[in-house]
N, C-alpha and C. Protein backbone atom coordinates (compact mmCIF):
# COMPACT_ATOMS: atom_id res chain seq x y z
N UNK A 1 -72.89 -84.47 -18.22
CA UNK A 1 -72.95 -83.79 -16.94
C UNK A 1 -72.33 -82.40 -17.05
N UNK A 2 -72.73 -81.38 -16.35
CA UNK A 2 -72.50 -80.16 -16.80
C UNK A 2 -71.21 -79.72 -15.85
N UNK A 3 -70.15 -79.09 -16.64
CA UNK A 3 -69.29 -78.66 -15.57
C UNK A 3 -69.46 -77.19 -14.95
N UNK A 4 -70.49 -76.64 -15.30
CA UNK A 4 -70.97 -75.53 -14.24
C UNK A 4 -72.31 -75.41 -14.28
N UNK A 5 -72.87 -74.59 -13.01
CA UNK A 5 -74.16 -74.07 -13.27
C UNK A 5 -74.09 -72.77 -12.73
N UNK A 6 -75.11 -71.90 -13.30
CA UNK A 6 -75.03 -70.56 -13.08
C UNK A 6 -76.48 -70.41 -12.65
N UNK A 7 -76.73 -69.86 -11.50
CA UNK A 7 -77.95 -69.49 -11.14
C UNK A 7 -78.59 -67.97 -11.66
N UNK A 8 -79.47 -68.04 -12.82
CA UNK A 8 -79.70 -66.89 -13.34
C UNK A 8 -81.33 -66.25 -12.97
N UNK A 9 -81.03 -64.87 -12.59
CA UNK A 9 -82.36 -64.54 -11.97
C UNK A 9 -83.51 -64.42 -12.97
N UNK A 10 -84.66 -64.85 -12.32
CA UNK A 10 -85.94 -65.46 -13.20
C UNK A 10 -86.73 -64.21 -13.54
N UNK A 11 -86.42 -63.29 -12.82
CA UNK A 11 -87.31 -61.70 -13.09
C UNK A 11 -86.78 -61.04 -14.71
N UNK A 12 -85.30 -61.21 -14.88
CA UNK A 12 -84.89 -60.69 -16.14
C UNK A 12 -86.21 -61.16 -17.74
N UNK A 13 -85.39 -60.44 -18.24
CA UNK A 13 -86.57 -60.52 -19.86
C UNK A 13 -85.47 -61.79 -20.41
N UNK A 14 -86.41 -62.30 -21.36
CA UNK A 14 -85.40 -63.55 -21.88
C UNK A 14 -84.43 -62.81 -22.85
N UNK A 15 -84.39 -61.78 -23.47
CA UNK A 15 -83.15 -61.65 -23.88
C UNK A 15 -81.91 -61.30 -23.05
N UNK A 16 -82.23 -61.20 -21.21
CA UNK A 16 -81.16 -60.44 -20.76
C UNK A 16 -80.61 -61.86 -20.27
N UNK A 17 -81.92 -62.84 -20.28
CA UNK A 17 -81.46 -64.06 -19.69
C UNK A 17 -80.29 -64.46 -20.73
N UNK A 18 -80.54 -64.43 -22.15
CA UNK A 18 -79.98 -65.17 -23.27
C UNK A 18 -78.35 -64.34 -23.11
N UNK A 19 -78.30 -63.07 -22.64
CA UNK A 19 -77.31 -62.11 -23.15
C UNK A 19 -76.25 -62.82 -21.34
N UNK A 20 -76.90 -63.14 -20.24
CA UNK A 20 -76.22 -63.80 -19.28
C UNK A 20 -75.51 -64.86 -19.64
N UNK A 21 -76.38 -65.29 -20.60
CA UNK A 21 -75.64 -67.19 -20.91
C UNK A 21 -74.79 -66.95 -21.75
N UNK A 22 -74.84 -65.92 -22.47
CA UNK A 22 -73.64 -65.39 -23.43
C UNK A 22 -72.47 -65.11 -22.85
N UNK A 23 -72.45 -64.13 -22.04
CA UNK A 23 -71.42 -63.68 -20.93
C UNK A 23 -70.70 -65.49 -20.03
N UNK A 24 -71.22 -66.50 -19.59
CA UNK A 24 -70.85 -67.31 -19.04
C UNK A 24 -70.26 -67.84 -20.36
N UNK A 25 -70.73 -68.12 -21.17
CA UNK A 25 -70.44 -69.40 -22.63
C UNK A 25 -68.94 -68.59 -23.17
N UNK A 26 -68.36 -66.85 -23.01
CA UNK A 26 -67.58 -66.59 -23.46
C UNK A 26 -66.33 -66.89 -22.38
N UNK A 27 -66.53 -67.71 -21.28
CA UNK A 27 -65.27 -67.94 -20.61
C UNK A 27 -64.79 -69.35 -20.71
N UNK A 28 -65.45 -70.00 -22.01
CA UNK A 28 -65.08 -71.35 -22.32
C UNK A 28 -65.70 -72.40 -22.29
N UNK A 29 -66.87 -71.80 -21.97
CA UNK A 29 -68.25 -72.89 -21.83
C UNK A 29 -69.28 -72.63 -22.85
N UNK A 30 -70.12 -74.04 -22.95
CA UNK A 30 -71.62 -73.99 -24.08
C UNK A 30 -72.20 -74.40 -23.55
N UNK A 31 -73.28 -73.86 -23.44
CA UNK A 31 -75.02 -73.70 -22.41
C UNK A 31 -75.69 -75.12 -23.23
N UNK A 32 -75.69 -75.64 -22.18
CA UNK A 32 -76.28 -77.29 -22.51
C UNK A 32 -77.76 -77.36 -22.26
N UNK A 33 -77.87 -76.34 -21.10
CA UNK A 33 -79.37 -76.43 -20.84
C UNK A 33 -79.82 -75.41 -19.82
N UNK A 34 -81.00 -75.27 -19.86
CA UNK A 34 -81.37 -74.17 -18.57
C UNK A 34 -82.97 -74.30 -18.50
N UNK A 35 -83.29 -74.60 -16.98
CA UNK A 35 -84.20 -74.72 -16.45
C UNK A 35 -84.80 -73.96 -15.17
N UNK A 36 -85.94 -73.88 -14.76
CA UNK A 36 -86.67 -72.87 -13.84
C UNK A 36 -86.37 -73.30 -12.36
N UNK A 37 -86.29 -72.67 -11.73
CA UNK A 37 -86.22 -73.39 -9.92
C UNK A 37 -86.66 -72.68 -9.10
N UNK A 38 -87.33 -72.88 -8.12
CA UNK A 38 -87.54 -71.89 -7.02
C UNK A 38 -86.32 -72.24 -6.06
N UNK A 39 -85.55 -71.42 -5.49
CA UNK A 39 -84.56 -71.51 -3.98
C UNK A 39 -85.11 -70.43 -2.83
N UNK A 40 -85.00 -71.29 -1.54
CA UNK A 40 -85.11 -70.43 -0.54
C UNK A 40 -84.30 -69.53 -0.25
N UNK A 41 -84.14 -68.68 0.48
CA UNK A 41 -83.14 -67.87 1.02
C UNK A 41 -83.69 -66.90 1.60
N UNK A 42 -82.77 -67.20 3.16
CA UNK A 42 -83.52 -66.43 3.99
C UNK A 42 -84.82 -66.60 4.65
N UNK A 43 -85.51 -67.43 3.75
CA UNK A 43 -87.14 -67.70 3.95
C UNK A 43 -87.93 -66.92 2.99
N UNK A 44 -86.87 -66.34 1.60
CA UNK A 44 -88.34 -66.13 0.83
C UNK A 44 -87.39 -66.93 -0.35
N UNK A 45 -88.92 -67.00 -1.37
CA UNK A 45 -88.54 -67.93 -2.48
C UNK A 45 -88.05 -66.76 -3.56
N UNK A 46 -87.05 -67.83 -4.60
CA UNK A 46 -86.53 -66.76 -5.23
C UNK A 46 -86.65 -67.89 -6.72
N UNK A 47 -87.06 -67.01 -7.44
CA UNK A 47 -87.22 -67.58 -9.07
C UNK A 47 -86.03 -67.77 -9.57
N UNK A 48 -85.15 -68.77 -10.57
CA UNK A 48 -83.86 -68.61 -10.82
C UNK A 48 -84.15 -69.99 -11.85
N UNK A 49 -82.92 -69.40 -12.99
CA UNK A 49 -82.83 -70.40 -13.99
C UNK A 49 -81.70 -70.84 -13.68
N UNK A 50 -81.41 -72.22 -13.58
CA UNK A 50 -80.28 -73.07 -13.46
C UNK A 50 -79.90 -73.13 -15.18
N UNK A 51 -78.59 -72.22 -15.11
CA UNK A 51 -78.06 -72.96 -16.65
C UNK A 51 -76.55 -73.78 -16.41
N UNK A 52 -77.00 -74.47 -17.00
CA UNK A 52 -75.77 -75.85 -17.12
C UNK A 52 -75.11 -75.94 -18.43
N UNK A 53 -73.81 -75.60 -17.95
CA UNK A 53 -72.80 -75.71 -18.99
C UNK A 53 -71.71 -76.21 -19.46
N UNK A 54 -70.85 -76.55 -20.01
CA UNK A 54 -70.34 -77.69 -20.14
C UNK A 54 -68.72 -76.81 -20.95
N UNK A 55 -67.90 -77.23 -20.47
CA UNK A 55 -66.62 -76.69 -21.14
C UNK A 55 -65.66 -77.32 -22.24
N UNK A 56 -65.60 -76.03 -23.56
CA UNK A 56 -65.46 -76.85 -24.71
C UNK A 56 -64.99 -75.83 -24.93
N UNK A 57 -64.27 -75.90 -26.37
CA UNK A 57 -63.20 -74.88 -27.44
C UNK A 57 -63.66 -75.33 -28.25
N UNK A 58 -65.12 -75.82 -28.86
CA UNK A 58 -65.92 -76.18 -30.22
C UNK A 58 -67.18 -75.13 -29.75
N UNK A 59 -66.77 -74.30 -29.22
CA UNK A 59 -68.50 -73.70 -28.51
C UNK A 59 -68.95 -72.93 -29.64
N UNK A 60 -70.50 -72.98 -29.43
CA UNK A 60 -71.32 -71.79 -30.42
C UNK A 60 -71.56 -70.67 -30.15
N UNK A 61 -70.79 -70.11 -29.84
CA UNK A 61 -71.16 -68.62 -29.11
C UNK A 61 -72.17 -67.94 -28.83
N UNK A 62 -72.79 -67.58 -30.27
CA UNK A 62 -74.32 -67.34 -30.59
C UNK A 62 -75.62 -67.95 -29.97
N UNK A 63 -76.52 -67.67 -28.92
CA UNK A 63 -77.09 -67.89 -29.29
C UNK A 63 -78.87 -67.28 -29.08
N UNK A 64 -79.92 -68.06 -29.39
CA UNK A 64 -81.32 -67.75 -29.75
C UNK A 64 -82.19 -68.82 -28.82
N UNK A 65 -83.00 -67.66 -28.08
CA UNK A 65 -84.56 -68.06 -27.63
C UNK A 65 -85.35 -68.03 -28.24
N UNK A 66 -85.91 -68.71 -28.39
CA UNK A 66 -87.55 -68.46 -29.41
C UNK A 66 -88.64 -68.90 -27.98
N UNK A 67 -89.52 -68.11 -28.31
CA UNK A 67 -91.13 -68.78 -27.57
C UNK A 67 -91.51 -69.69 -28.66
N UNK A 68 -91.85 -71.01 -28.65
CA UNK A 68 -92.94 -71.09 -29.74
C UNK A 68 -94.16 -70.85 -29.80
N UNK A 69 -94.80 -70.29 -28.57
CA UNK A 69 -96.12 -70.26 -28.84
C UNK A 69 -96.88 -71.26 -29.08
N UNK A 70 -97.62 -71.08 -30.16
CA UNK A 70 -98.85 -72.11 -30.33
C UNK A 70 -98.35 -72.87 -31.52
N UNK A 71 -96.89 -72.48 -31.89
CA UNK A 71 -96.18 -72.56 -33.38
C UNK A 71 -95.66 -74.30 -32.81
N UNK A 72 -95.47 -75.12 -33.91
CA UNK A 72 -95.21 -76.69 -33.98
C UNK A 72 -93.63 -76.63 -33.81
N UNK A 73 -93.09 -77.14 -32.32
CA UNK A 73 -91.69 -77.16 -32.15
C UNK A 73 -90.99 -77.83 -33.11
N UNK A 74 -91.38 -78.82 -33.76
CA UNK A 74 -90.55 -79.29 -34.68
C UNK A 74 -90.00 -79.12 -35.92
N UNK A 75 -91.42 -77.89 -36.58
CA UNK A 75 -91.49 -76.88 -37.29
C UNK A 75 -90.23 -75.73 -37.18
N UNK A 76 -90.31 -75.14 -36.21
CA UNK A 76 -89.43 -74.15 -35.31
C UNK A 76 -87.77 -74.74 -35.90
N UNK A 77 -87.57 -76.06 -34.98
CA UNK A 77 -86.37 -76.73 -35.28
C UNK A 77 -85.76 -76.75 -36.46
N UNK A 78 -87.07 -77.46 -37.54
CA UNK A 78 -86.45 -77.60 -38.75
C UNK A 78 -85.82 -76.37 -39.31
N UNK A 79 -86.64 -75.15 -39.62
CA UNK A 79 -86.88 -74.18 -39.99
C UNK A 79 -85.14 -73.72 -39.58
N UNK A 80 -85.08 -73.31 -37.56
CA UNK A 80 -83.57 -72.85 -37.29
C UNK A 80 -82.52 -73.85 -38.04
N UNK A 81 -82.50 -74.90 -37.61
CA UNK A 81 -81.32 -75.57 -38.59
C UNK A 81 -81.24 -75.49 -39.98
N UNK A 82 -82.60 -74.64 -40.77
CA UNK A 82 -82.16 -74.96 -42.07
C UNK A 82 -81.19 -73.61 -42.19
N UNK A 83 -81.75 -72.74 -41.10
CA UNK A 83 -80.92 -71.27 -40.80
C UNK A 83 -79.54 -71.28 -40.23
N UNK A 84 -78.80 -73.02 -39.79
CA UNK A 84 -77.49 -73.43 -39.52
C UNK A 84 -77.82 -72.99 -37.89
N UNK A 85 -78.88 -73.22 -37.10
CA UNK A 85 -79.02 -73.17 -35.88
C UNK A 85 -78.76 -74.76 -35.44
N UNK A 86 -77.87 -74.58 -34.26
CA UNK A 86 -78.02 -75.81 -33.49
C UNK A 86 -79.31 -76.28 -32.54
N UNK A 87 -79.67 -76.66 -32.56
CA UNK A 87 -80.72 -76.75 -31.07
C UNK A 87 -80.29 -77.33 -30.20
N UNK A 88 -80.24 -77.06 -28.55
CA UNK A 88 -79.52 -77.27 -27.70
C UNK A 88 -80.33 -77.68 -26.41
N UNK A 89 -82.03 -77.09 -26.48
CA UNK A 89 -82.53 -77.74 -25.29
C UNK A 89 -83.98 -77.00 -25.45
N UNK A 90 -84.92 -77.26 -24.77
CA UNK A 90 -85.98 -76.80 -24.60
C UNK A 90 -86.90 -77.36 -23.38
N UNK A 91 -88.20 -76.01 -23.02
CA UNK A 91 -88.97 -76.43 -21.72
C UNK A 91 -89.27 -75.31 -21.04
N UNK A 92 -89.70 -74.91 -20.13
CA UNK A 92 -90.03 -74.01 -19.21
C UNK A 92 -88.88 -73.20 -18.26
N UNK A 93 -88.77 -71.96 -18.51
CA UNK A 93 -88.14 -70.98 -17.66
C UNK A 93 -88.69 -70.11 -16.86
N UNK A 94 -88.18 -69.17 -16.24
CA UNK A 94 -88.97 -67.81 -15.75
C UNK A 94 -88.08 -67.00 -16.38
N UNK A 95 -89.10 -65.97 -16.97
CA UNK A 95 -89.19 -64.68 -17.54
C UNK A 95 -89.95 -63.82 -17.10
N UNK A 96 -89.51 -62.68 -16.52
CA UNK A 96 -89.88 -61.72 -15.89
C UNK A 96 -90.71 -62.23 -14.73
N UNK A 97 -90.40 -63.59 -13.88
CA UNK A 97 -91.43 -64.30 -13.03
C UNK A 97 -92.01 -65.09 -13.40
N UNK A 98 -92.69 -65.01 -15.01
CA UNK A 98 -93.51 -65.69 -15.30
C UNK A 98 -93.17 -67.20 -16.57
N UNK A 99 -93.58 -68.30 -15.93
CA UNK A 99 -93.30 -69.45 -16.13
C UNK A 99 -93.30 -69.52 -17.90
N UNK A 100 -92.76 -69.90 -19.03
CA UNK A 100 -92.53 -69.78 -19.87
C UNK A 100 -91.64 -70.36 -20.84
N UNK A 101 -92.36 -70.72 -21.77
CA UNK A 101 -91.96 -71.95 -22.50
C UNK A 101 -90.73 -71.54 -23.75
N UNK A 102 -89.33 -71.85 -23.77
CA UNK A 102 -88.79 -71.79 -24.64
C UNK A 102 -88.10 -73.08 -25.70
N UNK A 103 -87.39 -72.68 -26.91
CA UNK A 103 -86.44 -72.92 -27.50
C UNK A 103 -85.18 -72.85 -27.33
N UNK A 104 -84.03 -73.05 -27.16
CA UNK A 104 -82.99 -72.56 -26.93
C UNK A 104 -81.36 -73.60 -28.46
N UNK A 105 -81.50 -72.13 -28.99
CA UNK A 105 -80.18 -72.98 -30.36
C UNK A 105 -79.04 -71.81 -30.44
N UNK A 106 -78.08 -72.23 -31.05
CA UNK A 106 -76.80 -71.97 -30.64
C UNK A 106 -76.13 -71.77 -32.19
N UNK A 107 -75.37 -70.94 -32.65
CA UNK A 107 -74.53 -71.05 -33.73
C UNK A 107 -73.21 -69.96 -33.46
C-alpha cells in the first residue's frame, strides 16, 4: 500500500513526468507505481497521473520510462535488468493528454 500519492499533471511530456517522480522519490520515497485518471474539478475534467509511493532508505533514485511500442515487454525487461534496471510497474499514462503506454524501472 502506498504511503503517498502525488497527483501529476497528464499534459506534461513523459520525461517531465519521470523528472516529477524524481523530485517526490528524493524526499524519501520510491515510485511503486503510476497510473492515468481523469478528476473533476470545478466541472471540467482534468488528466492526472496518480503516482504511488512508498517510503524507504533502500530507494533507487534513478529512474527510466521507456514506450515499448510494438517492441516485446519482456524483451524490454530482460534487456533493462541485464543493464542493472529494476522494473517497477507498467500500463497506461497520459502524456501530453494522450493515453500512453509505458515501462517504468528504477536504479
Amino acid at each position: 500500500m502506498a504511503d503517498m500519492t502525488v497527483p501529476i499533471d497528464g499534459n506534461l511530456t513523459l520525461e517531465q513526468t519521470k523528472d516529477r517522480c524524481e523530485v517526490e522519490q528524493n524526499k524519501g520515497f520510491q515510485l511503486e507505481n503510476i497510473e492515468r485518471m481523469t478528476i473533476f474539478q470545478g466541472g471540467e475534467a482534468l488528466m492526472v497521473n496518480n503516482a504511488d509511493f512508498v517510503s524507504t532508505l533502500d530507494r533507487l533514485k534513478t529512474l527510466l520510462f521507456v514506450e515499448p511500442g510494438g517492441s516485446n515487454p519482456e524483451t524490454i525487461k530482460q534487456q533493462k535488468e541485464a543493464e542493472d534496471w529494476t522494473f517497477l510497474c507498467s500500463g497506461p499514462i497520459f502524456v501530453k493528454n494522450t493515453i500512453t503506454n509505458v515501462m517504468v524501472f528504477a536504479k
